[in-house]
C-alpha atoms as a PDB file:
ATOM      1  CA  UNK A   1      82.553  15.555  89.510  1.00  0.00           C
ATOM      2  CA  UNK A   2      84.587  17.235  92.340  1.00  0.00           C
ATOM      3  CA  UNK A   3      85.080  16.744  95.703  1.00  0.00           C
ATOM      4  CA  UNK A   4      87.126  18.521  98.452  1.00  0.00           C
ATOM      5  CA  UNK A   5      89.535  17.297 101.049  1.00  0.00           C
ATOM      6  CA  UNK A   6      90.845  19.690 103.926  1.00  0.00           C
ATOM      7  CA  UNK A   7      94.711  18.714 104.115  1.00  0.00           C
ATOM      8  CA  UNK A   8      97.609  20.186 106.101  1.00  0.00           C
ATOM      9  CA  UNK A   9      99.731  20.336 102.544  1.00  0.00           C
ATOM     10  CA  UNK A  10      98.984  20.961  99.176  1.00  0.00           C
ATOM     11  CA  UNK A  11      99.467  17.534  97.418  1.00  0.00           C
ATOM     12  CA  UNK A  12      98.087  14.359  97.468  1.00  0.00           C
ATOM     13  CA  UNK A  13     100.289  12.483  99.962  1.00  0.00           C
ATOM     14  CA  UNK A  14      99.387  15.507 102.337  1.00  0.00           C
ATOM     15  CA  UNK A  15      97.804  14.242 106.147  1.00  0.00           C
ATOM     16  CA  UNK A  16      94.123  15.479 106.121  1.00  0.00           C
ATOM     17  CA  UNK A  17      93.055  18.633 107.857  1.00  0.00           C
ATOM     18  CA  UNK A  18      91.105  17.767 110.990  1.00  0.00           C
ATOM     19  CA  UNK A  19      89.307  21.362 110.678  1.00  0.00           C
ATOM     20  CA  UNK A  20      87.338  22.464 108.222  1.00  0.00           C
ATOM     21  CA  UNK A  21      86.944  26.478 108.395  1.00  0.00           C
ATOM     22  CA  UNK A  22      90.695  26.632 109.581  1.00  0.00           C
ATOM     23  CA  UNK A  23      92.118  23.915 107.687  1.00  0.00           C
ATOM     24  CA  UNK A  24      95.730  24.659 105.794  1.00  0.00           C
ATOM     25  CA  UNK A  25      94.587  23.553 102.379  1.00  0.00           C
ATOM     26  CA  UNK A  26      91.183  22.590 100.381  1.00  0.00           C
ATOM     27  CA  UNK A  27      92.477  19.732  97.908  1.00  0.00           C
ATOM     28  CA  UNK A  28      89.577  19.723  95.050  1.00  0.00           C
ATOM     29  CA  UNK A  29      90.055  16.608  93.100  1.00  0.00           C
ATOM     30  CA  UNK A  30      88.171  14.534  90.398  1.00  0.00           C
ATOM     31  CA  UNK A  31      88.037  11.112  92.342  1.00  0.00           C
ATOM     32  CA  UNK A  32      88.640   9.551  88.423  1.00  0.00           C
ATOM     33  CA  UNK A  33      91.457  11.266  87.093  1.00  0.00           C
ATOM     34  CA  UNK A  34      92.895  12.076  90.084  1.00  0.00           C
ATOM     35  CA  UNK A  35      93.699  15.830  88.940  1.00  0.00           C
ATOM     36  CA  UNK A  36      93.504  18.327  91.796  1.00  0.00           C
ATOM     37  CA  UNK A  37      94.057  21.893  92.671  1.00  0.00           C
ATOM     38  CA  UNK A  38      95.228  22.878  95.728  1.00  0.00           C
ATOM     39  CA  UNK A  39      94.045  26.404  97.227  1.00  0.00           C
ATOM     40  CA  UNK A  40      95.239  27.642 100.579  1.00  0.00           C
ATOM     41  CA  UNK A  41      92.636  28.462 103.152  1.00  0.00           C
ATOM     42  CA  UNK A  42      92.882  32.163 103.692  1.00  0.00           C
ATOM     43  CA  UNK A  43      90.405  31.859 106.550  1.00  0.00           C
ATOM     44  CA  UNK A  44      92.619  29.868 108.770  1.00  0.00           C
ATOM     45  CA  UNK A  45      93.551  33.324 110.848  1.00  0.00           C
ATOM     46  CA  UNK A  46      89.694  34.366 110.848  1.00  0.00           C
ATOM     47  CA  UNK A  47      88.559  36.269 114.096  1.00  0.00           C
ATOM     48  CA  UNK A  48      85.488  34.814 113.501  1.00  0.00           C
ATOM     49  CA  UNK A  49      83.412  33.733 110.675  1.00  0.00           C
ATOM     50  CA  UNK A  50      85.797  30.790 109.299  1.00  0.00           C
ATOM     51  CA  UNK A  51      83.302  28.036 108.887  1.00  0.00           C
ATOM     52  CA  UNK A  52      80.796  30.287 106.858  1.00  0.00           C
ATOM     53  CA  UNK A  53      83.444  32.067 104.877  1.00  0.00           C
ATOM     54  CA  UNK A  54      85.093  28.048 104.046  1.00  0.00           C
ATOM     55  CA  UNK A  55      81.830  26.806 103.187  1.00  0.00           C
ATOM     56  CA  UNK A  56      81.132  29.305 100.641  1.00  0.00           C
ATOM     57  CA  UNK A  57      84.562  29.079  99.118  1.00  0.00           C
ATOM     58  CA  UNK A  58      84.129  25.513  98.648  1.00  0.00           C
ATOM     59  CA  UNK A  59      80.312  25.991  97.353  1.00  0.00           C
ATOM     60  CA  UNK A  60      82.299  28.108  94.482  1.00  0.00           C
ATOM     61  CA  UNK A  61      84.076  25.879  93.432  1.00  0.00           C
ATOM     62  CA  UNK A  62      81.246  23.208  93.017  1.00  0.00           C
ATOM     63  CA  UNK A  63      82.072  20.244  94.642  1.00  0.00           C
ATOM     64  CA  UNK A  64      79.659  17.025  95.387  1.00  0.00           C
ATOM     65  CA  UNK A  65      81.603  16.196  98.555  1.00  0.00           C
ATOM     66  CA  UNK A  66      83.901  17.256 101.515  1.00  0.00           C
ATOM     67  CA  UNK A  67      85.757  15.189 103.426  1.00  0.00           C
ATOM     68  CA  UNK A  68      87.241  16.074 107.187  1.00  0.00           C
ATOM     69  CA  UNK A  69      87.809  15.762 110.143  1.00  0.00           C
ATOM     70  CA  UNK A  70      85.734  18.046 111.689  1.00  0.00           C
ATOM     71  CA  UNK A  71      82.695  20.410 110.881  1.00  0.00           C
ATOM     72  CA  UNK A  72      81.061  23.076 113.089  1.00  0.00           C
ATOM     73  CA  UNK A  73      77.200  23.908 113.074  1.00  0.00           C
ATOM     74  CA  UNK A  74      77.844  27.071 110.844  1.00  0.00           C
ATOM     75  CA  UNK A  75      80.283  25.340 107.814  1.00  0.00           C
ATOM     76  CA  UNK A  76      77.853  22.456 108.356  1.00  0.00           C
ATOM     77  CA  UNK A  77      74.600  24.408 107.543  1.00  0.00           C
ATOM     78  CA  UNK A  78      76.551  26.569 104.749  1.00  0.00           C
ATOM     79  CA  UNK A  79      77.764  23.290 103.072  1.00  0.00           C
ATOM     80  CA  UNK A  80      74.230  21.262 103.579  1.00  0.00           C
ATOM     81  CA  UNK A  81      72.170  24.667 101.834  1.00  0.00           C
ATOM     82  CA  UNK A  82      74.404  24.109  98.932  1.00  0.00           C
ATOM     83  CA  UNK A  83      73.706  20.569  98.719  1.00  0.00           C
ATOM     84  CA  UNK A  84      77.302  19.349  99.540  1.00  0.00           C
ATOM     85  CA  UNK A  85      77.772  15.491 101.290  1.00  0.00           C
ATOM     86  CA  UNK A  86      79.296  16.556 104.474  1.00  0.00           C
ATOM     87  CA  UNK A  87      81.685  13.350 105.492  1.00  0.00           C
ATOM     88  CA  UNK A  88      83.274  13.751 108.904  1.00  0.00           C
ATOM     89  CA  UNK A  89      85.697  11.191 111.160  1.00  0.00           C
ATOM     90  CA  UNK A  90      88.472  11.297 107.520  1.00  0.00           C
ATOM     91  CA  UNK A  91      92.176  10.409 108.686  1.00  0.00           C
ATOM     92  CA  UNK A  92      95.279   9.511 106.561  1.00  0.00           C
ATOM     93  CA  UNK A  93      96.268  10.984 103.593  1.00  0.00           C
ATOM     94  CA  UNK A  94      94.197  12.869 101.102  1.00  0.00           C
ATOM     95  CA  UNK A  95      94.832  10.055  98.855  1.00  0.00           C
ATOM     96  CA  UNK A  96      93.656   7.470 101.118  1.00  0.00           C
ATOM     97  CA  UNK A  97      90.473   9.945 101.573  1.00  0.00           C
ATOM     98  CA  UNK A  98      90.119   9.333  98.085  1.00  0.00           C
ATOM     99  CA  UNK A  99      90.170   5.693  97.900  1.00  0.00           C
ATOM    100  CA  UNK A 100      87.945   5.521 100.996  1.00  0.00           C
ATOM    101  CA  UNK A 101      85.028   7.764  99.109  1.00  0.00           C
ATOM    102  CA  UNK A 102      85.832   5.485  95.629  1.00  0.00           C
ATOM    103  CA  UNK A 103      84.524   2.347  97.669  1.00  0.00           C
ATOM    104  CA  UNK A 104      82.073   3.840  99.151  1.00  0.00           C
ATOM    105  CA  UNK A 105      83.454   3.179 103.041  1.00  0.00           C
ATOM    106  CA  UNK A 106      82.905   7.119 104.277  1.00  0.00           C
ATOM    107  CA  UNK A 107      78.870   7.772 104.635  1.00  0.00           C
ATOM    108  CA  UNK A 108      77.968  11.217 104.893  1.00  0.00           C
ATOM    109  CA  UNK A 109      76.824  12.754 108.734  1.00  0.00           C
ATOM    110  CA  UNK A 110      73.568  14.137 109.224  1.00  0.00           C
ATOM    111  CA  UNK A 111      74.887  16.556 112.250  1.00  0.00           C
ATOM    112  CA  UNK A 112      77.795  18.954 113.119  1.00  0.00           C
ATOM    113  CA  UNK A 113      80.907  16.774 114.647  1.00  0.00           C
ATOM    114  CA  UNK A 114      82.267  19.879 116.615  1.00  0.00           C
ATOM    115  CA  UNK A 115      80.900  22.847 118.307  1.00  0.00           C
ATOM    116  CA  UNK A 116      81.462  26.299 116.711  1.00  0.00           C
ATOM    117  CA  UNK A 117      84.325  28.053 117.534  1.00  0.00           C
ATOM    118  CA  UNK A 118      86.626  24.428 117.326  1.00  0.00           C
ATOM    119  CA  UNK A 119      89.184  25.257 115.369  1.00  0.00           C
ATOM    120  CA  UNK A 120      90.574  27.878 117.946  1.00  0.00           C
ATOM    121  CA  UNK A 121      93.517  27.714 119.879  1.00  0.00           C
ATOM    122  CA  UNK A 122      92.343  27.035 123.336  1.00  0.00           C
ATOM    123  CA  UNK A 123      89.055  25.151 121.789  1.00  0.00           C
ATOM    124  CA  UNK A 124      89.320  21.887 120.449  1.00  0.00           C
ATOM    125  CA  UNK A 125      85.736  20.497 122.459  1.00  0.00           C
ATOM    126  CA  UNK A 126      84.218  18.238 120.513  1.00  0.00           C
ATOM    127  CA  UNK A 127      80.360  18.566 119.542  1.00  0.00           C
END
């Protein structure tokens, strides 16, 4: 099993992405072994689009869970079709995401946390 972590690096110890569609990095990891790979988010400079185009990426590479910051309405609906846990309100390292989801202390959301259009410069509303 696989889940995926939006980071601002490409390792472990990396701070978690608060965006999803224009987060730096999507860490998917096996919560047991702890192996990961790393893929940089070529959506991050998206005119529009980023959320959708994210969420199918990470639908690709078939994961159970992501864990974020934040998810618009669009990445939200893309990632929910699939059948993807959609955990929002993740801080700390992607490591300490980990350990968070292992214990079962990060509960999925049942809504978008940000309005589309968040991870623009010049738009960081929350939903």
């Amino acid at each position: 099993m696989k889940i995926c972590i939006t980071a601002q690096g490409n390792t472990l110890e990396s701070d978690i992405d608060p965006r999803f569609g224009r987060c730096k990095y999507f860490i998917f990891v096996d919560p047991d072994t702890l192996e990961f790979e790393a893929v940089q988010n070529q959506n991050i400079e998206a005119m529009g689009g980023a959320g959708v185009q994210s969420g199918q990426l990470v639908t690709s590479k078939q994961v159970k869970a992501v864990l974020t910051g934040n998810v618009g309405p669009n990445a939200f609906q893309t990632l929910q079709a699939a059948g993807i846990e959609v955990i929002t309100g993740v801080s700390g390292t992607v490591k300490e995401a980990i350990e968070k989801y292992e214990k079962g202390s990060v509960k999925p959301t049942q809504t978008p946390s940000v309005t589309s259009k968040f991870g623009l410069p010049g738009n960081q509303k929350q939903g």
